[in-house]
N, C-alpha and C. Protein backbone atom coordinates (compact mmCIF):
# COMPACT_ATOMS: atom_id res chain seq x y z
N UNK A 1 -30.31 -50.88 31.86
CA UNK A 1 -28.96 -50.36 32.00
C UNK A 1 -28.54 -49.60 30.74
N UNK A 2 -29.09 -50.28 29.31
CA UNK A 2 -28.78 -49.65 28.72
C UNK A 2 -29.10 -48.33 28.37
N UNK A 3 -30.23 -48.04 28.60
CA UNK A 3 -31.01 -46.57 28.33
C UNK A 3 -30.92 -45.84 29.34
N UNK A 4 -30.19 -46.57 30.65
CA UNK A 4 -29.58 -45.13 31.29
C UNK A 4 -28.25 -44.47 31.09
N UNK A 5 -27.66 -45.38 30.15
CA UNK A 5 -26.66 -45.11 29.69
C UNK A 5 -26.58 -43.82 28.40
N UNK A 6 -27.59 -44.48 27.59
CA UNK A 6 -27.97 -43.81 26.66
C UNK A 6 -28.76 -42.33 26.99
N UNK A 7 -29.33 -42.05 28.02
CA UNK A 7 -29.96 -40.79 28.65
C UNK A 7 -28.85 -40.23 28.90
N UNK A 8 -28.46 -41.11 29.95
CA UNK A 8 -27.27 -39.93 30.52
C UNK A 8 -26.14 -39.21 29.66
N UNK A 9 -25.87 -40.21 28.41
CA UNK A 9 -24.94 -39.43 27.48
C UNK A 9 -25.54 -38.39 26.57
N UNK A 10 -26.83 -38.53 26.22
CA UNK A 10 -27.74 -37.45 25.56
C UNK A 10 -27.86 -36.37 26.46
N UNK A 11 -27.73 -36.33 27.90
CA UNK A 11 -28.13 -35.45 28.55
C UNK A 11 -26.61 -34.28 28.91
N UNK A 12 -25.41 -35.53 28.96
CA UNK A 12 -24.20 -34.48 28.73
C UNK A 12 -23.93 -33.74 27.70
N UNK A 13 -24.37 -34.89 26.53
CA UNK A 13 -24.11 -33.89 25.02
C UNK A 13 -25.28 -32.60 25.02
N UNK A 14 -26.46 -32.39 25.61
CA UNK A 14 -27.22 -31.39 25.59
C UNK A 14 -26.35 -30.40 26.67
N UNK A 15 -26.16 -30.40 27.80
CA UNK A 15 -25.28 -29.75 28.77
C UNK A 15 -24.28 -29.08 28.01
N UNK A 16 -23.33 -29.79 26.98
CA UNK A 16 -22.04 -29.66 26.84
C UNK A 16 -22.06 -28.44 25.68
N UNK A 17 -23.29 -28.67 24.49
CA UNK A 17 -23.65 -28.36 23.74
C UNK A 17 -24.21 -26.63 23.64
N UNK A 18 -24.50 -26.89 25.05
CA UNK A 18 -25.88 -25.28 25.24
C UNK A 18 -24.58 -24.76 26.03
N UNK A 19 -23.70 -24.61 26.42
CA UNK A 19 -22.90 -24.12 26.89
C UNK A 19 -22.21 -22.77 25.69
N UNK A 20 -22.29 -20.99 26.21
CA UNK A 20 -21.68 -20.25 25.97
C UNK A 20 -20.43 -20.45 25.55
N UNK A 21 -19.92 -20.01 24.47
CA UNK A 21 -18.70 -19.47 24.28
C UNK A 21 -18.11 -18.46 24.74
N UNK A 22 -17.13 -18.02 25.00
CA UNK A 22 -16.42 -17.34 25.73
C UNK A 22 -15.67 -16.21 24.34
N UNK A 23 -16.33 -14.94 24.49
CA UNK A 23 -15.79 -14.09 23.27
C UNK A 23 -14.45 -13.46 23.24
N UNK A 24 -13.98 -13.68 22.70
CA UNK A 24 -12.59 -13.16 23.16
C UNK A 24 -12.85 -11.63 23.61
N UNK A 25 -11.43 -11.14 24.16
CA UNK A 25 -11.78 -9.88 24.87
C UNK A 25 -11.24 -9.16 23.92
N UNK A 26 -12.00 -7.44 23.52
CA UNK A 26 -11.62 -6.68 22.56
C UNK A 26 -10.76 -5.86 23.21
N UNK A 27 -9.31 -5.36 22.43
CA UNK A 27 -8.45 -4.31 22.71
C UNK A 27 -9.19 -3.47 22.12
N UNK A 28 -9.26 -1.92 22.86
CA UNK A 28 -9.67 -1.08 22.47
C UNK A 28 -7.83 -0.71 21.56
N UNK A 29 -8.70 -0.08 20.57
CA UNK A 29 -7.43 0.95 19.95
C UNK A 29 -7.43 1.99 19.76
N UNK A 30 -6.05 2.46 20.49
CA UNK A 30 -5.97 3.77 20.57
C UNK A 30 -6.17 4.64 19.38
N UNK A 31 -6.90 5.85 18.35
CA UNK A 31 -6.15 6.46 17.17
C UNK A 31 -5.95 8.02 17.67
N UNK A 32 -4.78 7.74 17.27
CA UNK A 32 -4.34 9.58 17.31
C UNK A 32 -5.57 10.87 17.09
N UNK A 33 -5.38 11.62 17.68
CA UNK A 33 -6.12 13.06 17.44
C UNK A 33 -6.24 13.50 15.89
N UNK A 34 -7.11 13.84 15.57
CA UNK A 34 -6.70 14.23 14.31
C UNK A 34 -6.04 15.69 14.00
N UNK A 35 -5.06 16.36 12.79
CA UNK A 35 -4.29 17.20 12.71
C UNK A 35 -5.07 18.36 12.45
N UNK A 36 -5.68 19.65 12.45
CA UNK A 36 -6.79 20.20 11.86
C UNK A 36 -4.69 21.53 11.57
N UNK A 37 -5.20 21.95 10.42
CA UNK A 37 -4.39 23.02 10.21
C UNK A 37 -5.17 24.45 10.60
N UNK A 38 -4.05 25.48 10.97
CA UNK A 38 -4.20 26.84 11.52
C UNK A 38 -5.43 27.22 10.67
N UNK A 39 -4.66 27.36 8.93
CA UNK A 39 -5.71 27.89 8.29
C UNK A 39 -5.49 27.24 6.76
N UNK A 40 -6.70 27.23 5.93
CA UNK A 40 -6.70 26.40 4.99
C UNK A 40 -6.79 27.87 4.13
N UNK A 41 -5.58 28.10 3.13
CA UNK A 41 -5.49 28.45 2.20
C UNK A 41 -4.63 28.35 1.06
N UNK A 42 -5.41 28.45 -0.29
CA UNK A 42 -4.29 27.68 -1.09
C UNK A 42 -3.40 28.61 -2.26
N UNK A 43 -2.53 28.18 -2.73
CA UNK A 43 -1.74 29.06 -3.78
C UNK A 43 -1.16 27.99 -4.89
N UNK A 44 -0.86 29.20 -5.92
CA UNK A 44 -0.58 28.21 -6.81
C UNK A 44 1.40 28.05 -6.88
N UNK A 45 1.59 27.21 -7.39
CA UNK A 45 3.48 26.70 -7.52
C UNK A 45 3.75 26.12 -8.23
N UNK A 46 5.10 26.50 -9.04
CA UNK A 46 5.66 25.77 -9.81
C UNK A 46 5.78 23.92 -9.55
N UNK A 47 4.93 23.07 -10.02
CA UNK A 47 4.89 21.29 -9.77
C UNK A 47 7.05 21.16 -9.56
N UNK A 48 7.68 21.34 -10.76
CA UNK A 48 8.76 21.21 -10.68
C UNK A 48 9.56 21.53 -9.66
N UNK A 49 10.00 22.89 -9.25
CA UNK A 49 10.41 23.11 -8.26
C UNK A 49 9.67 22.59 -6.25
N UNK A 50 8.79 22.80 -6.92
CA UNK A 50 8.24 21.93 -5.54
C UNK A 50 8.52 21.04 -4.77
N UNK A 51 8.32 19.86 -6.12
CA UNK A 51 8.94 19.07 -6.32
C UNK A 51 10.00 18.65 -5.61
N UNK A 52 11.62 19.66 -6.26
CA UNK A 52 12.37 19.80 -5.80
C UNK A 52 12.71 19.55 -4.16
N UNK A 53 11.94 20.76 -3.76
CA UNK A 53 12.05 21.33 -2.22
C UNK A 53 11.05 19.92 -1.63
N UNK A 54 10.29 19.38 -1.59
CA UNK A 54 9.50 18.26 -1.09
C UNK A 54 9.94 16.80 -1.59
N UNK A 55 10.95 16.88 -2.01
CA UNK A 55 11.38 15.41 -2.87
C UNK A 55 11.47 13.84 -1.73
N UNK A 56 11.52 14.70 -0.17
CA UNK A 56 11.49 13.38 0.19
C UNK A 56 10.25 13.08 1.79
N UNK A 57 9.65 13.87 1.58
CA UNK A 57 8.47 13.94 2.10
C UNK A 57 7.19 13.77 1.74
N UNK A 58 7.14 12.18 2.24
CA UNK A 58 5.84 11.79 1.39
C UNK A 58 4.57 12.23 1.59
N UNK A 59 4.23 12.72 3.45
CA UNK A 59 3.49 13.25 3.59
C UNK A 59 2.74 14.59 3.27
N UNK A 60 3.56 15.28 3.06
CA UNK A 60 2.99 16.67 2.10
C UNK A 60 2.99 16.05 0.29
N UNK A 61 3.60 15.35 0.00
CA UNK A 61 2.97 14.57 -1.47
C UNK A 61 1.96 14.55 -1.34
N UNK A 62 1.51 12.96 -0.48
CA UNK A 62 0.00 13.15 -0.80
C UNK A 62 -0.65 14.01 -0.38
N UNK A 63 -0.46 14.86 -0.21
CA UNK A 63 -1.48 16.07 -0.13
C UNK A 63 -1.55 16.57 -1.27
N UNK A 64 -0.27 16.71 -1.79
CA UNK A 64 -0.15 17.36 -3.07
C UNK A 64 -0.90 16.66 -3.88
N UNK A 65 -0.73 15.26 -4.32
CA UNK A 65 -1.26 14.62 -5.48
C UNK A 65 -2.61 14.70 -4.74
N UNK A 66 -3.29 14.61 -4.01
CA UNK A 66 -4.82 14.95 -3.31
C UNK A 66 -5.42 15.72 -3.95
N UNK A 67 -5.06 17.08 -3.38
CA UNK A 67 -5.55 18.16 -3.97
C UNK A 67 -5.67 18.69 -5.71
N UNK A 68 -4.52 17.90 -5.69
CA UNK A 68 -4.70 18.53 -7.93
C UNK A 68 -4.59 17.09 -8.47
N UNK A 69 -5.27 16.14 -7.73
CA UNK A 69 -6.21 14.89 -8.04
C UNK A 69 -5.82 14.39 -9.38
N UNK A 70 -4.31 13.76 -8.60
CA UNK A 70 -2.83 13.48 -9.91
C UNK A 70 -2.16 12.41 -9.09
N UNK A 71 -1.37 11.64 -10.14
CA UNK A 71 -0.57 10.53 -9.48
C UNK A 71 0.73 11.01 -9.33
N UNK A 72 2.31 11.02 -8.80
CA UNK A 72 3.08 11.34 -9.25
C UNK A 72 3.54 11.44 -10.36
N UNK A 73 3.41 10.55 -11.29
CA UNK A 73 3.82 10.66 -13.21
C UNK A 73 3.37 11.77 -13.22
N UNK A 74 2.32 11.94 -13.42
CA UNK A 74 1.31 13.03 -13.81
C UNK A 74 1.84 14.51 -13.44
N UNK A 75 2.36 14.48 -11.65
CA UNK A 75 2.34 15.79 -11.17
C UNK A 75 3.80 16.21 -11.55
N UNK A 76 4.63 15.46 -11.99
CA UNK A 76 5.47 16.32 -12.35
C UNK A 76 5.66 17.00 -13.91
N UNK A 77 4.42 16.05 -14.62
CA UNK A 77 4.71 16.93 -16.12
C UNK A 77 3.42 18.30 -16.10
N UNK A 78 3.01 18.57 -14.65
CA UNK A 78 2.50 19.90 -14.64
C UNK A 78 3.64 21.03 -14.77
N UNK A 79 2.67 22.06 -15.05
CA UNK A 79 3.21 23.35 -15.46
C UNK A 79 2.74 24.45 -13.70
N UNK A 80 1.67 24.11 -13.43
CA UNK A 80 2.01 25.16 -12.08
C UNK A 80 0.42 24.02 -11.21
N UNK A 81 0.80 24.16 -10.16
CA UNK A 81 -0.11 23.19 -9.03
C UNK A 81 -0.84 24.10 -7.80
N UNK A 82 -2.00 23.32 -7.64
CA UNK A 82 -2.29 24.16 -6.70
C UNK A 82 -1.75 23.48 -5.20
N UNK A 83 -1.13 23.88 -4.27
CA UNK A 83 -0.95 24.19 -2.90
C UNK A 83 -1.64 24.78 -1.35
N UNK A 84 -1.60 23.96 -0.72
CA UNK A 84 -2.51 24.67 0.42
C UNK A 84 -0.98 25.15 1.22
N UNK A 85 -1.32 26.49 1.89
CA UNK A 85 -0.04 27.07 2.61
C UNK A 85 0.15 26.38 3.69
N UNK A 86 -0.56 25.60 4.33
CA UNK A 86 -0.24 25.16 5.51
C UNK A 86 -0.41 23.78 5.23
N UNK A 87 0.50 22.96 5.41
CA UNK A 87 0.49 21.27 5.70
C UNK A 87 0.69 20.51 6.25
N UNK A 88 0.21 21.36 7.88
CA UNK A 88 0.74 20.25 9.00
C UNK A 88 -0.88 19.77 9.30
N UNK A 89 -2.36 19.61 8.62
CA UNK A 89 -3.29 18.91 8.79
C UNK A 89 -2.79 17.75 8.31
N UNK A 90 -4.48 16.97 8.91
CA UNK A 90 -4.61 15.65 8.11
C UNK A 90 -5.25 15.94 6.33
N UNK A 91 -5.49 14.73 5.63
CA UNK A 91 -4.88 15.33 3.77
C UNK A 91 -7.19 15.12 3.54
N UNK A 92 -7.72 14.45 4.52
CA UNK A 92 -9.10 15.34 4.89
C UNK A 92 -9.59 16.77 5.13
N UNK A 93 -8.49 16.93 5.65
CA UNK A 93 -9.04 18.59 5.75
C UNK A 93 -9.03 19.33 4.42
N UNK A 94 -8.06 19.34 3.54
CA UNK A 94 -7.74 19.36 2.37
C UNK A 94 -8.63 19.29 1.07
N UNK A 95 -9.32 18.38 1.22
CA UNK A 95 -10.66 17.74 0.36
C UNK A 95 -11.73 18.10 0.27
């Protein structure tokens, strides 16, 4: 009696044991298109006034600090920066 006791519980814990896990299910995620601009060309601009006119648009920043490969401290004690004319890409295209 006793060792069928003892089988049969070795034989659930092997059953119970070899049993698959169940992987959770992956959300795919969506990512946006990426931005490619019309045309990539660049000019140069006063950092200061730029500045100015872009003061609260962070997204053309980092482009800015991207391209003339500067932190803000930095980009405003420039004297003239370089600029790409168009900045509705992503700040890859840029690079």
């Amino acid at each position: 009696m006793k060792k069928s006791v003892i089988i049969l519980t070795l034989l659930l814990a092997i059953l119970f044991s070899c049993q698959q896990q169940k992987s959770p299910s992956t959300k795919s995620i969506v990512q946006p298109e990426p931005q490619q601009p019309k045309i990539i060309s660049y000019q140069f601009e006063n950092a200061k006034q730029w500045l100015l006119k872009h003061k609260t648009d962070s997204t053309h920043q980092r482009i800015a600090f991207a391209v003339n490969r500067t932190d803000s401290s930095n980009f405003a004690k420039m004297d003239s920066i370089l600029m790409p004319t168009d900045l509705t890409g992503d700040i890859v295209d840029y690079l």
